[in-house]
Protein backbone atom coordinates (compact mmCIF):
# COMPACT_ATOMS: atom_id res chain seq x y z
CA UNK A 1 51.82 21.00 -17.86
CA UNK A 2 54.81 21.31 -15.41
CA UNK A 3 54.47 23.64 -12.29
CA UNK A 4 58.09 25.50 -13.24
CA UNK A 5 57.72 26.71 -9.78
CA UNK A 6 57.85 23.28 -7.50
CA UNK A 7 61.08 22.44 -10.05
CA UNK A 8 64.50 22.67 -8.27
CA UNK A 9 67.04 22.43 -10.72
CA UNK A 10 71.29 22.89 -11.09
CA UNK A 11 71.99 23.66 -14.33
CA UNK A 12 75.41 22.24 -15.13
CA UNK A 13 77.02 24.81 -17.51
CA UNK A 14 78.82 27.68 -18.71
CA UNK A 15 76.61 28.84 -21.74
CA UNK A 16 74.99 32.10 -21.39
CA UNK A 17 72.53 30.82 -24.00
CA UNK A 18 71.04 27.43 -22.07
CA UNK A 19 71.00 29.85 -19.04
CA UNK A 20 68.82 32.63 -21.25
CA UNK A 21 66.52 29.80 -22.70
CA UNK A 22 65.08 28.04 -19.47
CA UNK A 23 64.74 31.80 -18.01
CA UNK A 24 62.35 32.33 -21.28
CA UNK A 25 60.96 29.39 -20.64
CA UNK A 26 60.35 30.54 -16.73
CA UNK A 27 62.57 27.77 -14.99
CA UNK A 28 63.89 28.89 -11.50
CA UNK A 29 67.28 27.33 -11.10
CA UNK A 30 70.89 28.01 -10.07
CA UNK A 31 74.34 27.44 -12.28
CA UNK A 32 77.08 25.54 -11.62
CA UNK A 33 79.53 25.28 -13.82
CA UNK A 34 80.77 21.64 -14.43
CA UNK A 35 84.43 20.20 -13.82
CA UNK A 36 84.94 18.22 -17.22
CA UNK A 37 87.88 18.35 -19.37
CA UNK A 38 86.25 17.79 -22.76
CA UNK A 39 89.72 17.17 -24.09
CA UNK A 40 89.93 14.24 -22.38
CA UNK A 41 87.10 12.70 -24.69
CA UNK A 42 88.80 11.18 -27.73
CA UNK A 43 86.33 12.28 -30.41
CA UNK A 44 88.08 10.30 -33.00
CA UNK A 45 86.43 6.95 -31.38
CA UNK A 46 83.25 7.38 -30.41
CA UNK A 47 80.33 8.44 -33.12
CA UNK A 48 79.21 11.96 -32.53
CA UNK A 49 75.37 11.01 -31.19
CA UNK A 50 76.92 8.99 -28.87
CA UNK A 51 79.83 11.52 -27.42
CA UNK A 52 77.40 14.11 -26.88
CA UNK A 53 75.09 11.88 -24.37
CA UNK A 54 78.93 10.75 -22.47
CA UNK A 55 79.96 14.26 -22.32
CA UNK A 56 76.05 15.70 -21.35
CA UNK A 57 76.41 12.92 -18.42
CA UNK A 58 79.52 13.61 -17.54
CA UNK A 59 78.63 17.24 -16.94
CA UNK A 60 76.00 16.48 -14.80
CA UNK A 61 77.47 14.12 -12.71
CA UNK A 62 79.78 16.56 -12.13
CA UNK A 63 77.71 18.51 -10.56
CA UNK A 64 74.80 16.14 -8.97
CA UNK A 65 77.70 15.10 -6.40
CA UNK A 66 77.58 17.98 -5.00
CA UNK A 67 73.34 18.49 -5.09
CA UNK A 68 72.10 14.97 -4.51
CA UNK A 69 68.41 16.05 -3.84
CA UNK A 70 67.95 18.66 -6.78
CA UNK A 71 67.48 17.58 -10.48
CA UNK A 72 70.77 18.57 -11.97
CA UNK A 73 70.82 19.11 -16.02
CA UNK A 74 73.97 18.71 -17.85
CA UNK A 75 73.98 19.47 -22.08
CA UNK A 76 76.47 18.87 -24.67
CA UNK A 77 76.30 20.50 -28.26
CA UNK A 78 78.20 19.09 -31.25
CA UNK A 79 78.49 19.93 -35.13
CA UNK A 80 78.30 16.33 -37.16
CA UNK A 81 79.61 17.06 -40.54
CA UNK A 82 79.03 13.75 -42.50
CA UNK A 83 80.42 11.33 -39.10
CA UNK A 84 83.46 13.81 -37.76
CA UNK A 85 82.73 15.63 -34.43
CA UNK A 86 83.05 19.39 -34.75
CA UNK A 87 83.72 21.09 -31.31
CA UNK A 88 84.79 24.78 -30.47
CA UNK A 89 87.68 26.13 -32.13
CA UNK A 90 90.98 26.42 -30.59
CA UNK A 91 91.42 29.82 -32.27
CA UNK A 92 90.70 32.10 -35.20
CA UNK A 93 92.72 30.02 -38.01
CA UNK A 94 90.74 26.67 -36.66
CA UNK A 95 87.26 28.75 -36.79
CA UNK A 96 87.94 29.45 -39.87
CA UNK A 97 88.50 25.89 -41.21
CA UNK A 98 85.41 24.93 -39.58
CA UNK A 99 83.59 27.86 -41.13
CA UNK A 100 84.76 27.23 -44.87
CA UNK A 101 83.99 23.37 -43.76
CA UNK A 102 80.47 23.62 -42.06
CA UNK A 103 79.69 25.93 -44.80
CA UNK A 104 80.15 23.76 -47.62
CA UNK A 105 77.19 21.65 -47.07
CA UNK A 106 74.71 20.89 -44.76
CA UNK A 107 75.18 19.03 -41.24
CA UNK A 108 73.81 18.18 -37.96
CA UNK A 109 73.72 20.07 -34.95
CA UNK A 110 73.19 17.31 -32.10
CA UNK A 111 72.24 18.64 -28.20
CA UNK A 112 72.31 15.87 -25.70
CA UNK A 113 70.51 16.60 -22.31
CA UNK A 114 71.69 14.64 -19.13
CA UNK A 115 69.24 14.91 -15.89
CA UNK A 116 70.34 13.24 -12.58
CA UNK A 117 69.25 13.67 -9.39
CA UNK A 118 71.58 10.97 -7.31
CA UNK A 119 69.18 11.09 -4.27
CA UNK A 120 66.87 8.17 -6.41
CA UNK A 121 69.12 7.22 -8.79
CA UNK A 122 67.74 8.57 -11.53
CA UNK A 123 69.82 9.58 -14.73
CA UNK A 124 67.79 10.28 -18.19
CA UNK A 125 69.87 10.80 -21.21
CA UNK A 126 68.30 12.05 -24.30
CA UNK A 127 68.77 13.84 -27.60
CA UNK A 128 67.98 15.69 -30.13
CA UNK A 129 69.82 16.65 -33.99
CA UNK A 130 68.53 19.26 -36.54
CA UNK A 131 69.82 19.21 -39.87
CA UNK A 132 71.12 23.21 -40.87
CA UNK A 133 71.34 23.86 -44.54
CA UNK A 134 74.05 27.05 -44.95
CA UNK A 135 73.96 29.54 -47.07
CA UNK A 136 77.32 30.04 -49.61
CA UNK A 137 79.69 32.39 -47.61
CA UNK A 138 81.73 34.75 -49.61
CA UNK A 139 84.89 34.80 -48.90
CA UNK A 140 84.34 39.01 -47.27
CA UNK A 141 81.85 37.22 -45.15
CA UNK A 142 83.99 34.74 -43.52
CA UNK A 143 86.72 37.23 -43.03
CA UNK A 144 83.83 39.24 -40.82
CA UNK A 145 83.01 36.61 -39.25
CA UNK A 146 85.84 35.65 -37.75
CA UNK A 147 86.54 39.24 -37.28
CA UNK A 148 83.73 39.55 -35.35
CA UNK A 149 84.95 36.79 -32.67
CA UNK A 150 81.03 35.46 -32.46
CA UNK A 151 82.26 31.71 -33.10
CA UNK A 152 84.16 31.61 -29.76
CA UNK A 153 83.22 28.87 -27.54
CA UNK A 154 81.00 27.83 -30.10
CA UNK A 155 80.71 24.45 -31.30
CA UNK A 156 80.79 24.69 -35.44
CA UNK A 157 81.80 28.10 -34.79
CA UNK A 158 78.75 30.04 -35.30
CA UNK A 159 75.78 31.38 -33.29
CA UNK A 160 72.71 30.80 -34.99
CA UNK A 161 70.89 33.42 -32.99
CA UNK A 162 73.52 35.93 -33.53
CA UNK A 163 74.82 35.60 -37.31
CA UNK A 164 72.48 32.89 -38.99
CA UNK A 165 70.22 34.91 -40.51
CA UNK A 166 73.31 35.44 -42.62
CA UNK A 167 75.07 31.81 -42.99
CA UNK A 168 71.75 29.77 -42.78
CA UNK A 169 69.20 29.03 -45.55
CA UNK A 170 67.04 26.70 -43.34
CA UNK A 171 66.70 24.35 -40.36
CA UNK A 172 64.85 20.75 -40.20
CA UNK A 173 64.17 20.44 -36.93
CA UNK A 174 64.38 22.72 -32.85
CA UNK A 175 65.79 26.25 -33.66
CA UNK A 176 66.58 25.67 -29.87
CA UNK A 177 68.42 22.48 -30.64
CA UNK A 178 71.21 24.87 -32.64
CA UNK A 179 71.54 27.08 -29.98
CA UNK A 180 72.26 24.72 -27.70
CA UNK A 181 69.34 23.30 -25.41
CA UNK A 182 66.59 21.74 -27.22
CA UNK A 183 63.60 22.82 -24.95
CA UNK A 184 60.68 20.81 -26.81
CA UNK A 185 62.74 17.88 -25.62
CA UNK A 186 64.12 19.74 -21.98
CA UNK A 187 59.72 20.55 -21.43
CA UNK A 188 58.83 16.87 -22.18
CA UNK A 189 61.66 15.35 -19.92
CA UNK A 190 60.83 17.46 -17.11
CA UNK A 191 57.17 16.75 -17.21
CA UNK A 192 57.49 13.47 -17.32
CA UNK A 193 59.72 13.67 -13.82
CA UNK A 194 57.66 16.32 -12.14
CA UNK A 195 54.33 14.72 -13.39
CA UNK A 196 54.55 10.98 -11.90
């Protein structure tokens, strides 16, 4: 068991959900958001397991240069839909082709986790995919739902702790995973660090 307590940690990001889950989970740590321009990453290239451990790394990096003793977490969440990288939408008409795409047939929600602390060189990357199986959206239901502007800055462009009670049949795999921190895997990292 980790003592949350003796854990100094930088959370590099911008999500209000990662932030909410390692409160729940009783973390003490400070954000900072990272400087990464995502659009620099050609997804095209790289296969989507792989692009969310670069861009989880990159994010923390980001940040560890600036807090070289603390153990600085960076994550990265990405919609695979049979191989193609689904990001955040650019606006309401692109949310809405990922909507009528994601929700087609089931895909993979992948979280990477980056933790560096530059002090000992350490950098762990890990991850973690659940498989979501949607429910069939009628076509009143994705006109809410983009109404309802809960797919922005959302990768897949959907919230699973906001609207999928409504859009998802079932999960294989971390609920926490889909919304964007997998803390089964985030608990066992730590411990192992902390632990030694």
């Amino acid at each position: 068991m980790t003592d949350k307590s003796k854990v100094s940690i930088v959370l590099a990001s911008s999500s209000p959900r990662r932030k909410q889950l390692l409160l729940k989970a009783g973390y003490k740590f400070i954000v900072v958001e990272p400087d990464v321009d995502e659009s620099a990453f050609d997804t095209e290239k790289i296969e989507p397991l792989r692009y969310a451990k670069i861009l989880a790394l990159a994010k923390a990096n980001s940040v560890a240069k600036k807090f070289p003793q603390d153990i600085v977490i960076g994550a990265d969440t990405i919609v695979d839909f049979k191989g193609q990288i689904i990001g955040k939408p650019a606006d309401a008409k692109d949310a809405e082709r990922i909507v009528r795409k994601l929700f087609s047939a089931s895909h993979k929600v992948i979280t990477a986790i980056a933790i560096v602390r530059l002090s000992d060189n350490m950098k762990i990357v890990e991850a973690d995919t659940t498989i979501v199986h949607p429910k069939k959206m009628t076509e009143t239901e994705i006109a809410e739902h983009i109404k309802g502007m809960s797919w922005l800055n959302k990768a897949g462009a959907y919230a699973i702790q906001e609207t999928g009670d409504k859009f998802v049949d079932r999960i294989e795999g971390s609920l926490t995973n889909v919304m964007g921190m997998p803390m089964e895997l985030l608990e066992k990292l730590l411990a192992g660090i902390v632990n030694k």
